[in-house]
N, C-alpha and C. Protein backbone atom coordinates (compact mmCIF):
# COMPACT_ATOMS: atom_id res chain seq x y z
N UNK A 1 -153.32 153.40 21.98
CA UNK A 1 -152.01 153.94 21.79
C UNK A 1 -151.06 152.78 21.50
N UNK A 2 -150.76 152.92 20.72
CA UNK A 2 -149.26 152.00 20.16
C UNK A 2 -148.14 151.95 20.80
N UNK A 3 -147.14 150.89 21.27
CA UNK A 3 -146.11 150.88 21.76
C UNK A 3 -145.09 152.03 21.36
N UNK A 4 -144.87 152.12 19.53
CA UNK A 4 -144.39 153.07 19.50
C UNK A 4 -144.36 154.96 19.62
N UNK A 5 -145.86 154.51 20.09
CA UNK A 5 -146.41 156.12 20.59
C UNK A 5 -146.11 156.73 21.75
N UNK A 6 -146.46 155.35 22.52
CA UNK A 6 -146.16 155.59 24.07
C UNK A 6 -144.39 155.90 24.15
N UNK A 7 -143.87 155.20 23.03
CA UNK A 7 -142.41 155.18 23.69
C UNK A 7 -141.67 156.35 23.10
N UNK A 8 -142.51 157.39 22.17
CA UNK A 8 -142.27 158.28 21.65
C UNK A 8 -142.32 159.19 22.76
N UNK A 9 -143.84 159.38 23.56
CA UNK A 9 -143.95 160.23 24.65
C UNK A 9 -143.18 159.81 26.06
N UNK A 10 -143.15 158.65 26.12
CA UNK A 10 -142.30 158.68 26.83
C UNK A 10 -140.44 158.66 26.95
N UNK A 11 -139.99 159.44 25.89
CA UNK A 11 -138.59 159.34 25.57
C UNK A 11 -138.15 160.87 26.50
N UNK A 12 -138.67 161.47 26.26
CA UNK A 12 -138.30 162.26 27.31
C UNK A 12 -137.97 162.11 28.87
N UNK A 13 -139.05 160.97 29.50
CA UNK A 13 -138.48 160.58 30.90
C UNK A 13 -137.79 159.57 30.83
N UNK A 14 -136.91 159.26 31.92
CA UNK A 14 -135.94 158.65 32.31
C UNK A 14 -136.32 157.54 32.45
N UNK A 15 -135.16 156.72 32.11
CA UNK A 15 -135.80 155.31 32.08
C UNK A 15 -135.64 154.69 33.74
N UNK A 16 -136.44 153.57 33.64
CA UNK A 16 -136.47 153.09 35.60
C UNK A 16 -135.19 153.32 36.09
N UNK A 17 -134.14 151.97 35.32
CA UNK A 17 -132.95 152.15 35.81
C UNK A 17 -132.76 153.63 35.89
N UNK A 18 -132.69 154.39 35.18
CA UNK A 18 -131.78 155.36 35.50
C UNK A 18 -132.69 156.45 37.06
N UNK A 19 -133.44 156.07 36.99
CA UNK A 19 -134.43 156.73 38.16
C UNK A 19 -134.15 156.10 39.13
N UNK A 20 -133.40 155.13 39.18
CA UNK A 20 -133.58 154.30 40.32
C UNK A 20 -132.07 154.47 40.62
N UNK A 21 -130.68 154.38 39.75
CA UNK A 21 -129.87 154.81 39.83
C UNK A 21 -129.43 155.97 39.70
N UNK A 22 -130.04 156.76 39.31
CA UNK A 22 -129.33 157.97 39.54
C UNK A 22 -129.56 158.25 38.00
N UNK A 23 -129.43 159.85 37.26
CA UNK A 23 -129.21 160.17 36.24
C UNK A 23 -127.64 159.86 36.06
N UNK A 24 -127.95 159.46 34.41
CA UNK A 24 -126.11 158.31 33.83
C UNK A 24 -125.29 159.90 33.88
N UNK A 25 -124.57 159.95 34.64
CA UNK A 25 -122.87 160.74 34.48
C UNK A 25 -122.70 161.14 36.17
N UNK A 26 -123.24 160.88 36.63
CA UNK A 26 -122.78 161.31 38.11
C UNK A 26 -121.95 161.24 38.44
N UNK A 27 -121.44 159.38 38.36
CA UNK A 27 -119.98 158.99 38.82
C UNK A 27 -118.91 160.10 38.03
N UNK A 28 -119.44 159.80 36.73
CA UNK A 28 -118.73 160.98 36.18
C UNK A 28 -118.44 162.21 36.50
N UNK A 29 -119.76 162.89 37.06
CA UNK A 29 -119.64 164.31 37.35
C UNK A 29 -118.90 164.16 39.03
N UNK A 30 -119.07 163.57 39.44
CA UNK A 30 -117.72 163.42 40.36
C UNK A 30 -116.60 163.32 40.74
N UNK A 31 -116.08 162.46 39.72
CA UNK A 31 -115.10 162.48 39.30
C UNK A 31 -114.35 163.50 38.56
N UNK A 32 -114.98 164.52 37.68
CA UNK A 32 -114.50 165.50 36.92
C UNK A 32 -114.29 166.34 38.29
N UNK A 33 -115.37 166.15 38.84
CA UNK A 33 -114.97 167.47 40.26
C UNK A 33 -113.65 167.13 40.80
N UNK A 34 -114.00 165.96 41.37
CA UNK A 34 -112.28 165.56 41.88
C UNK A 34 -111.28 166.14 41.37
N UNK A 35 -110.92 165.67 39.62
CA UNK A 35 -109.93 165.77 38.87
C UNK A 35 -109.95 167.65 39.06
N UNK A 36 -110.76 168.31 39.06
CA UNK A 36 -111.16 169.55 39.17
C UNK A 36 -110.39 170.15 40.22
N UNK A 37 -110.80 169.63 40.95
CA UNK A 37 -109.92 170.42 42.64
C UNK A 37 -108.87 169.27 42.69
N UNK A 38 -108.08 168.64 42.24
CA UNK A 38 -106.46 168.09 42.02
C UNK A 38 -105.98 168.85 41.43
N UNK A 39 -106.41 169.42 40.24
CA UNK A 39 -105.76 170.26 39.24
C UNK A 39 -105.54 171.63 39.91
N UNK A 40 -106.86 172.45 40.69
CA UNK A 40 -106.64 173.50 41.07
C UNK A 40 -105.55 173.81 42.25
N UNK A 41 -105.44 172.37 42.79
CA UNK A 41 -104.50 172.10 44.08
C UNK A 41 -103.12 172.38 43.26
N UNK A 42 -102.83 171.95 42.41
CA UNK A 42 -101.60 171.71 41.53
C UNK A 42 -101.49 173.34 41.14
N UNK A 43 -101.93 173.66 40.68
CA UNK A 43 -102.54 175.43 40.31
C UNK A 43 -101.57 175.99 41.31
N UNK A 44 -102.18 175.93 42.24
CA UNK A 44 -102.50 176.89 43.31
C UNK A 44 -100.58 176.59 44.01
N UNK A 45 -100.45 175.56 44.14
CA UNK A 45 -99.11 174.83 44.80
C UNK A 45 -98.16 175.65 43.33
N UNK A 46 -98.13 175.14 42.47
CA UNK A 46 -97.21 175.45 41.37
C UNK A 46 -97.30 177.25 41.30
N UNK A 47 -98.37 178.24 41.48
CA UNK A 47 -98.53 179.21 41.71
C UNK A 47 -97.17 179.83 43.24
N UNK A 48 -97.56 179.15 44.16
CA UNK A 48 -96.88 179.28 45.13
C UNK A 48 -95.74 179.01 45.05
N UNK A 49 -95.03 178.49 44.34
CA UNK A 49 -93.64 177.98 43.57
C UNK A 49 -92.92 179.05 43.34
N UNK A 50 -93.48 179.06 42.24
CA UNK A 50 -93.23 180.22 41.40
C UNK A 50 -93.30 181.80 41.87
N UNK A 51 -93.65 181.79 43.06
CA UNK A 51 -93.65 183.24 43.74
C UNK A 51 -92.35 183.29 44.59
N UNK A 52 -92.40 182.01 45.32
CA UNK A 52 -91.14 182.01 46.32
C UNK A 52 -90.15 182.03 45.27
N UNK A 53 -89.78 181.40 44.13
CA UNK A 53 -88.40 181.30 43.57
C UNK A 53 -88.59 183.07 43.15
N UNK A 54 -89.47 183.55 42.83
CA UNK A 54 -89.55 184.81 42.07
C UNK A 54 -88.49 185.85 43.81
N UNK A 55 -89.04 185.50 44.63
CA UNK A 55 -88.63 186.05 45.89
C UNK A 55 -87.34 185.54 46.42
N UNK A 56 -87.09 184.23 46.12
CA UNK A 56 -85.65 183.97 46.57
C UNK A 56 -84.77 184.33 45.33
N UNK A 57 -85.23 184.53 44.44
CA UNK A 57 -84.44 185.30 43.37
C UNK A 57 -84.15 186.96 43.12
N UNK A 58 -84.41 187.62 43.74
CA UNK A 58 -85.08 188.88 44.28
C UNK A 58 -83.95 188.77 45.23
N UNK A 59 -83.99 188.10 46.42
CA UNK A 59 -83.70 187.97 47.69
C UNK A 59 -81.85 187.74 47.06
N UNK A 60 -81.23 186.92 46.22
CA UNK A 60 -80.11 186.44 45.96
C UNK A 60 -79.59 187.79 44.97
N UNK A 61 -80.43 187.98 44.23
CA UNK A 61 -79.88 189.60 43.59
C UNK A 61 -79.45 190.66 44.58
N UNK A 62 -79.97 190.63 45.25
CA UNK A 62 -79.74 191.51 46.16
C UNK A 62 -78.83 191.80 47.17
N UNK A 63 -78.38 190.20 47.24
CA UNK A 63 -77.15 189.61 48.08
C UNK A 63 -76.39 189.89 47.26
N UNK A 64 -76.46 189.52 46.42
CA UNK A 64 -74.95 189.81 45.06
C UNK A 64 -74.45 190.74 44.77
N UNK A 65 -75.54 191.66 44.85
CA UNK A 65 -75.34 192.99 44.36
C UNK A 65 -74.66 194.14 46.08
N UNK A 66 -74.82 193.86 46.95
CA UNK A 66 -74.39 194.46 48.06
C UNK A 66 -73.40 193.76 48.55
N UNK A 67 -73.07 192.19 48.71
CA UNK A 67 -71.89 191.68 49.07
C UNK A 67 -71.30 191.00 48.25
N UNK A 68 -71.39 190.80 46.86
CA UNK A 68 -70.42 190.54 45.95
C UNK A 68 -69.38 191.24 45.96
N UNK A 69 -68.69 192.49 46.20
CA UNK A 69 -67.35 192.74 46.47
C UNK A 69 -66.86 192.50 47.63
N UNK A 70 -67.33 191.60 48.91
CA UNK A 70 -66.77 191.44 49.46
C UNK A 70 -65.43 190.89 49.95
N UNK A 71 -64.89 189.73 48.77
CA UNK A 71 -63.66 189.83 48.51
C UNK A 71 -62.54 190.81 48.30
N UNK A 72 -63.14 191.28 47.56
CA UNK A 72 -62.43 192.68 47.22
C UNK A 72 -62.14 193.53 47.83
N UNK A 73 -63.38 193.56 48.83
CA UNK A 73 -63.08 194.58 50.08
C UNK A 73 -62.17 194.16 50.74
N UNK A 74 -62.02 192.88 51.03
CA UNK A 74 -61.15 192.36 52.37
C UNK A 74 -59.86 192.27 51.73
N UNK A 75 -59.36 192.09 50.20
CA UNK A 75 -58.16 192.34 50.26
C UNK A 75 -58.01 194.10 50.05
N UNK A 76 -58.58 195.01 50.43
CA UNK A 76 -58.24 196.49 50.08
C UNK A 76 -57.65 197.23 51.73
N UNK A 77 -58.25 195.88 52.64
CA UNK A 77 -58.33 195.93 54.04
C UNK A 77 -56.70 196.55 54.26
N UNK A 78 -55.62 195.38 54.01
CA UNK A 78 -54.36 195.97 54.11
C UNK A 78 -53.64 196.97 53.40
N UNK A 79 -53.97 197.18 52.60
CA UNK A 79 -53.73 198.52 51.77
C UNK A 79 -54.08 199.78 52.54
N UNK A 80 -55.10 199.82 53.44
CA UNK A 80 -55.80 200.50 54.42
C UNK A 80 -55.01 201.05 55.08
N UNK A 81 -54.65 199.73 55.81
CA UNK A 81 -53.66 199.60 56.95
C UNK A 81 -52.67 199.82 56.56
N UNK A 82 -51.81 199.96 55.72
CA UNK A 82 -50.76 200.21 55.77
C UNK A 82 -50.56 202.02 55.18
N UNK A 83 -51.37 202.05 54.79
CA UNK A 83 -51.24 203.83 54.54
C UNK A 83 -51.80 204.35 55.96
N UNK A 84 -52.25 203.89 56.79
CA UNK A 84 -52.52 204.29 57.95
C UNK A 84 -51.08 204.11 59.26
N UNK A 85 -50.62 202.90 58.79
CA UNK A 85 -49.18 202.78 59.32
C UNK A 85 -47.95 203.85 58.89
N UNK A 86 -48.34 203.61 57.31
CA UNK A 86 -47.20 205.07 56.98
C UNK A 86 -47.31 206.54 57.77
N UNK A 87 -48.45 206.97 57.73
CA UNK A 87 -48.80 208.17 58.28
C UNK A 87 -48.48 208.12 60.13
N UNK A 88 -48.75 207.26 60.55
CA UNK A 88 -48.20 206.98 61.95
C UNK A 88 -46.57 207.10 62.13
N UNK A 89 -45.96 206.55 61.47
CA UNK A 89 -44.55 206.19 61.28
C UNK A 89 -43.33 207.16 60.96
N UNK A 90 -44.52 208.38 60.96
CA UNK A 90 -43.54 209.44 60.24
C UNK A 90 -42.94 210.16 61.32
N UNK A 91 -41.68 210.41 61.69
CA UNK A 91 -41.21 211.01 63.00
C UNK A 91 -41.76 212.42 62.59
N UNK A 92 -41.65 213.08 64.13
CA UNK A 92 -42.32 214.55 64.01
C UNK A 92 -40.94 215.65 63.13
N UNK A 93 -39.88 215.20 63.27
CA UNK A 93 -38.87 216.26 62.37
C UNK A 93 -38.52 216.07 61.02
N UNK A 94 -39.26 215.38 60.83
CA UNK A 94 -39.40 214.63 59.28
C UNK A 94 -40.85 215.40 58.64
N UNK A 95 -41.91 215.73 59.56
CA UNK A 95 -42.66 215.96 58.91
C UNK A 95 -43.17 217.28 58.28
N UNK A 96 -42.25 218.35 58.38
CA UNK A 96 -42.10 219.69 57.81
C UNK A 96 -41.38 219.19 56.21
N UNK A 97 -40.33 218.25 56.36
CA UNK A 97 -40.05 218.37 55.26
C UNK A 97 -40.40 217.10 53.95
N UNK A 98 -40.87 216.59 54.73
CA UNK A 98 -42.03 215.46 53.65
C UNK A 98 -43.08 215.73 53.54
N UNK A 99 -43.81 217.10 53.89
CA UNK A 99 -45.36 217.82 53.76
C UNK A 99 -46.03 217.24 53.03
N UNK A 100 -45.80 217.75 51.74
CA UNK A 100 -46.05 217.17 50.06
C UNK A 100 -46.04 215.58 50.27
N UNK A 101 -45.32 214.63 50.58
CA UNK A 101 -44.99 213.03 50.39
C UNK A 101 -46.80 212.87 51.61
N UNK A 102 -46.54 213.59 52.83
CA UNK A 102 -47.51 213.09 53.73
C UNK A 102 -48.66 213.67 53.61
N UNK A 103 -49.10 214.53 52.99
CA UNK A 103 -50.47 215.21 52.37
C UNK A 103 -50.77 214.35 51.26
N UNK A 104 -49.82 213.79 50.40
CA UNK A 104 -50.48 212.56 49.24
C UNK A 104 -51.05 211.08 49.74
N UNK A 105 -50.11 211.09 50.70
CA UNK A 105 -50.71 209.77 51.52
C UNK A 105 -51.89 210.26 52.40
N UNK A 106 -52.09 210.66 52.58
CA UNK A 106 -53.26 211.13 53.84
C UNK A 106 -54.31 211.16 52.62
N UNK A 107 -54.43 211.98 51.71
CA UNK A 107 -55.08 211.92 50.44
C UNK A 107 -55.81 211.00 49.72
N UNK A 108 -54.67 209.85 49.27
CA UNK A 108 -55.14 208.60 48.87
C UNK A 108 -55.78 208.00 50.35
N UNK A 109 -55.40 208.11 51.65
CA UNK A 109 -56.03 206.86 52.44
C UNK A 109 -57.89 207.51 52.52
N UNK A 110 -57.46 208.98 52.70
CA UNK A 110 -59.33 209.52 52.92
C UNK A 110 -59.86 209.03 51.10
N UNK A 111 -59.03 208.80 49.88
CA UNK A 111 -60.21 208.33 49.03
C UNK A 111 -60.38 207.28 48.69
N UNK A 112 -59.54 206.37 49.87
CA UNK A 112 -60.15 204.60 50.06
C UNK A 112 -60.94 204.71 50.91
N UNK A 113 -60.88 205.26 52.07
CA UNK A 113 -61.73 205.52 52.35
C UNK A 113 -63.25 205.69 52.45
N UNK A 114 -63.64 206.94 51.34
CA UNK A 114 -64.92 207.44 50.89
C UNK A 114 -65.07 206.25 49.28
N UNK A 115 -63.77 205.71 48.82
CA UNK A 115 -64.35 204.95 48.12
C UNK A 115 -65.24 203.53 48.66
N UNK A 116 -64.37 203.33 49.96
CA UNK A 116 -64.92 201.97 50.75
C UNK A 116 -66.26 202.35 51.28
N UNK A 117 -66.81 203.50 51.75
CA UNK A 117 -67.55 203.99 52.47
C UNK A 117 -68.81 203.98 51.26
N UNK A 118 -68.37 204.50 50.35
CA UNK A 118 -69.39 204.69 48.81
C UNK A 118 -70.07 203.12 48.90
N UNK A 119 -69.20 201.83 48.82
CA UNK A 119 -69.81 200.98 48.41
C UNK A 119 -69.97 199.92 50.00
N UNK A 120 -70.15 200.56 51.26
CA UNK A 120 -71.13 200.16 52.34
C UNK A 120 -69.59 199.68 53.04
N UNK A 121 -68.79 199.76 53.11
CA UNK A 121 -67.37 199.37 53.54
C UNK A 121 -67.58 200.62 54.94
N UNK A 122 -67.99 200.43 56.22
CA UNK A 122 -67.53 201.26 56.60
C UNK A 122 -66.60 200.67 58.25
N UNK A 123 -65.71 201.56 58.51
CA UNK A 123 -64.72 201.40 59.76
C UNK A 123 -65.62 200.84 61.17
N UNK A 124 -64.92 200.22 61.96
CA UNK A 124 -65.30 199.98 63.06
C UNK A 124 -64.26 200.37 64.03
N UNK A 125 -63.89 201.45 64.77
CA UNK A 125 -63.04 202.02 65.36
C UNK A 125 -63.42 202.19 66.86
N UNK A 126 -63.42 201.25 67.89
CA UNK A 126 -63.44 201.57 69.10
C UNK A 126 -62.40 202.09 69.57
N UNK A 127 -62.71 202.89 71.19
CA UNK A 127 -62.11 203.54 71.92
C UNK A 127 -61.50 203.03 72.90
N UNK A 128 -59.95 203.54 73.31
CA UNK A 128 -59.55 202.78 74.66
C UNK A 128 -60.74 203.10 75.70
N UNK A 129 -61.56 202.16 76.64
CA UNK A 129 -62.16 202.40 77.64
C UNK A 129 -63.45 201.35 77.27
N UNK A 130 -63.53 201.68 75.68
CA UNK A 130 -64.74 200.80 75.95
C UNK A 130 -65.13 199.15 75.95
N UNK A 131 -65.67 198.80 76.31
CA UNK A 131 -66.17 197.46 76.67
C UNK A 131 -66.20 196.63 75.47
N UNK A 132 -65.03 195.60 75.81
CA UNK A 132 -64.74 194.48 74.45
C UNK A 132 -66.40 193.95 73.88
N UNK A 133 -66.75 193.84 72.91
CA UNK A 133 -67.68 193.43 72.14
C UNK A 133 -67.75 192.15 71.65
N UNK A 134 -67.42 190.92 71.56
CA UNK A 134 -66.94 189.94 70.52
C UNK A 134 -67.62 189.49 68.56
N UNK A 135 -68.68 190.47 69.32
CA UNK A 135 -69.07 190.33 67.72
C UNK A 135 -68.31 191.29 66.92
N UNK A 136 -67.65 192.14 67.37
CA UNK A 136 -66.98 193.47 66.16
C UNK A 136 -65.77 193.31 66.89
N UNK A 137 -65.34 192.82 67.85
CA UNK A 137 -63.88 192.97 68.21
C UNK A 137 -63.31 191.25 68.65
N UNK A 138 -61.77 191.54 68.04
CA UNK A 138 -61.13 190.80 68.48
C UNK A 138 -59.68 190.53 69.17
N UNK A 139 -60.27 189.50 70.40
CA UNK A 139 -59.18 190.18 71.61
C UNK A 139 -57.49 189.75 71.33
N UNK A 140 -56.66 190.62 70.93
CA UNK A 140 -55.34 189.82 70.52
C UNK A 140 -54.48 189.73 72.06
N UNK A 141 -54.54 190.20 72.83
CA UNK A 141 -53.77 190.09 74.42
C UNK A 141 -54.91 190.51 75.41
N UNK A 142 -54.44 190.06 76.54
CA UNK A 142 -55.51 190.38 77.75
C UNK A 142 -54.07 191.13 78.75
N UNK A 143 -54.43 191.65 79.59
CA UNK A 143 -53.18 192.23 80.44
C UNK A 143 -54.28 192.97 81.69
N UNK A 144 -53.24 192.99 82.76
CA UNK A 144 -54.29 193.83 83.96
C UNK A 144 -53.15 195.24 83.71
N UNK A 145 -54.22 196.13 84.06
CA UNK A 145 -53.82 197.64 83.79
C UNK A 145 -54.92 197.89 84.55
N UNK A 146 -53.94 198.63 85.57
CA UNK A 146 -54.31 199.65 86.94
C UNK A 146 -55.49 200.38 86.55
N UNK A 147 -56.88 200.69 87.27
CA UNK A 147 -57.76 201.48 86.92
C UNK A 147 -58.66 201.39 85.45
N UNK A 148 -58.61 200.16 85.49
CA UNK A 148 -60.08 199.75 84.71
C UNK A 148 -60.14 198.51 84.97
N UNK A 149 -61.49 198.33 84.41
CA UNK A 149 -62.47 196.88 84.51
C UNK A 149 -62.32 195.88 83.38
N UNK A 150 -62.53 194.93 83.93
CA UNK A 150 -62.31 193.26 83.01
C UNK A 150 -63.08 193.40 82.11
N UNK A 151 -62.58 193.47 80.69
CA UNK A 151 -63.76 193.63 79.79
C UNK A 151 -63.25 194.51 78.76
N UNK A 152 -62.85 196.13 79.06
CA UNK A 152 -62.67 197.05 78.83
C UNK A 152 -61.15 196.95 78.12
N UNK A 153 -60.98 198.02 76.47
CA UNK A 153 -60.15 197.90 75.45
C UNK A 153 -59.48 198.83 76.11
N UNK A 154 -58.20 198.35 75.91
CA UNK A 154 -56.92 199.46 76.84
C UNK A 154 -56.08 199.61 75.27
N UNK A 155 -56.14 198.75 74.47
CA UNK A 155 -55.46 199.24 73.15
C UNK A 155 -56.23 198.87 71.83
N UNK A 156 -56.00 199.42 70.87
CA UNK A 156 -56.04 198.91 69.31
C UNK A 156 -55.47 199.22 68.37
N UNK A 157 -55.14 198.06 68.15
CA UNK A 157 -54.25 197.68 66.71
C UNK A 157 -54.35 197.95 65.73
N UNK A 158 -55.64 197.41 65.87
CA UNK A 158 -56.27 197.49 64.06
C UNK A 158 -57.65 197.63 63.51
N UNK A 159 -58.08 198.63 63.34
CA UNK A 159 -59.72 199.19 62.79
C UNK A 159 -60.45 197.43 62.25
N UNK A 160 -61.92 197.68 62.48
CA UNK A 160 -62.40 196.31 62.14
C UNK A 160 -63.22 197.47 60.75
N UNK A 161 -64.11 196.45 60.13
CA UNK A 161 -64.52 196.68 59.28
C UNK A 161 -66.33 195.89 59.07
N UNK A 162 -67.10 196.58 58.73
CA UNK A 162 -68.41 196.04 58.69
C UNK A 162 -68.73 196.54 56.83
N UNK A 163 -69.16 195.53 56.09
CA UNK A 163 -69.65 195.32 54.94
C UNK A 163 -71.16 195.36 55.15
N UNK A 164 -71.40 196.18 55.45
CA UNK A 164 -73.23 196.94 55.47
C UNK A 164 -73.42 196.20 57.01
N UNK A 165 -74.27 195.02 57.08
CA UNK A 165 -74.93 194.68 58.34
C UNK A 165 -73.99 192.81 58.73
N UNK A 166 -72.79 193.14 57.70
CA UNK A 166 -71.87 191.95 57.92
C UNK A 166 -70.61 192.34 58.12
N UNK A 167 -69.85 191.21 59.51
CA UNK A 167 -68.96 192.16 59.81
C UNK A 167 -68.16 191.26 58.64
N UNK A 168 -66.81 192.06 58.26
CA UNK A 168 -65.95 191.85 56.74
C UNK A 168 -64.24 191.36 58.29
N UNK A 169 -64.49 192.38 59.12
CA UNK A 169 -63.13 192.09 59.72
C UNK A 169 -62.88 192.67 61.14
N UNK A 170 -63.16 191.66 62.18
CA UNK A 170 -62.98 192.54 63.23
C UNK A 170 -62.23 193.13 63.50
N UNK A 171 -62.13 194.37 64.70
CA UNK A 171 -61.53 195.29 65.18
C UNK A 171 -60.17 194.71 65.96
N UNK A 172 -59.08 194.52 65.99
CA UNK A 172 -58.15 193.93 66.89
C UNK A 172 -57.63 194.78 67.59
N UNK A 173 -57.98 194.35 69.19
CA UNK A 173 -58.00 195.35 70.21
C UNK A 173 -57.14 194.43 71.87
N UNK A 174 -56.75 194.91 72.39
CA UNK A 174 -56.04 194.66 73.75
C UNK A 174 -56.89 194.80 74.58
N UNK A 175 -57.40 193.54 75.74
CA UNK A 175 -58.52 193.75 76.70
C UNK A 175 -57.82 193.56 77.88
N UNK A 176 -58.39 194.36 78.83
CA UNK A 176 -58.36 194.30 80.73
C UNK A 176 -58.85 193.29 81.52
N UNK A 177 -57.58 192.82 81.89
CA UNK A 177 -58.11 191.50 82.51
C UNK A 177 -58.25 191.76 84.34
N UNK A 178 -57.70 193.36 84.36
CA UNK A 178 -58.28 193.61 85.87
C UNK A 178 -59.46 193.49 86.71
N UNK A 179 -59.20 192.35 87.57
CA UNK A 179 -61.30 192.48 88.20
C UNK A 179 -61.54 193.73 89.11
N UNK A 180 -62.95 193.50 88.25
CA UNK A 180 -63.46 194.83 88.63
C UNK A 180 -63.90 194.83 90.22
């Protein structure tokens, strides 16, 4: 057999070195793996990116869209109040003959009202008796008054206001500073 016979049949097996080192691309094929799972890491991270902004964008629409008039609301606040003051203000022998004047006002305040109410605006109206709150109420005087407890609203001033699950304007109310 001839050198070049033998080296014909033997071209198919591997040469020593490479038997002895390893078949040639390993380092390689290792390396591609590496680069492989870096990339999928990057994937997977940039995937996760892109979901949260998709969700904090979602999340900010949503804010915008339910408390973006909240400015608006809070200046409609005194407009409120003061058609609620008019209607208070009206002496009782006055009010046979301003019927008409005090049925238009009562009118417009119930369709600020149901308009405030339409877009999540709704009243916060406590009762004399009940127990000051500080998250929805705010205390404008303290005073002791005979027969109730420290704590407890003996007056209010002025309706608070909650903008869905945010308060827009607390309630201003007179608290009992009698110990109980």
């Amino acid at each position: 057999m001839t050198k070049d016979q033998a080296a014909a049949e033997n071209a198919d097996l591997p040469d020593l070195e490479e038997f002895i080192e390893g078949p040639a691309g390993v380092d390689e094929l290792d390396a591609m793996r590496v680069q492989r799972d870096e990339f999928r890491d990057k994937f997977m991270r940039a995937l996760a990116d892109a979901e949260n902004s998709r969700k904090r964008a979602d999340r900010d629409r949503r804010e915008a869209e339910q408390y973006g008039g909240s400015r608006l609301a809070r200046d409609l606040l005194p407009v409120f109040d003061n058609l609620n003051r008019a209607l208070q203000a009206i002496p009782d022998e006055s009010r046979v003959a301003s019927a008409a004047l005090i049925e238009g006002v009562d009118l417009t305040l119930r369709e600020l009202t149901n308009v405030m109410t339409k877009h999540g605006v709704v009243p916060i109206s406590p009762a004399v008796g009940e127990m000051f709150d500080p998250q929805l109420h705010q205390a404008m005087f303290e005073a002791p008054v005979p027969g109730t407890k420290a704590g407890q609203i003996i007056q209010v001033m002025t309706e608070g206001f909650m903008l869905y699950d945010r308060l827009l304007r607390p309630a201003q109310v007179g608290v009992s500073s009698t110990p109980g």
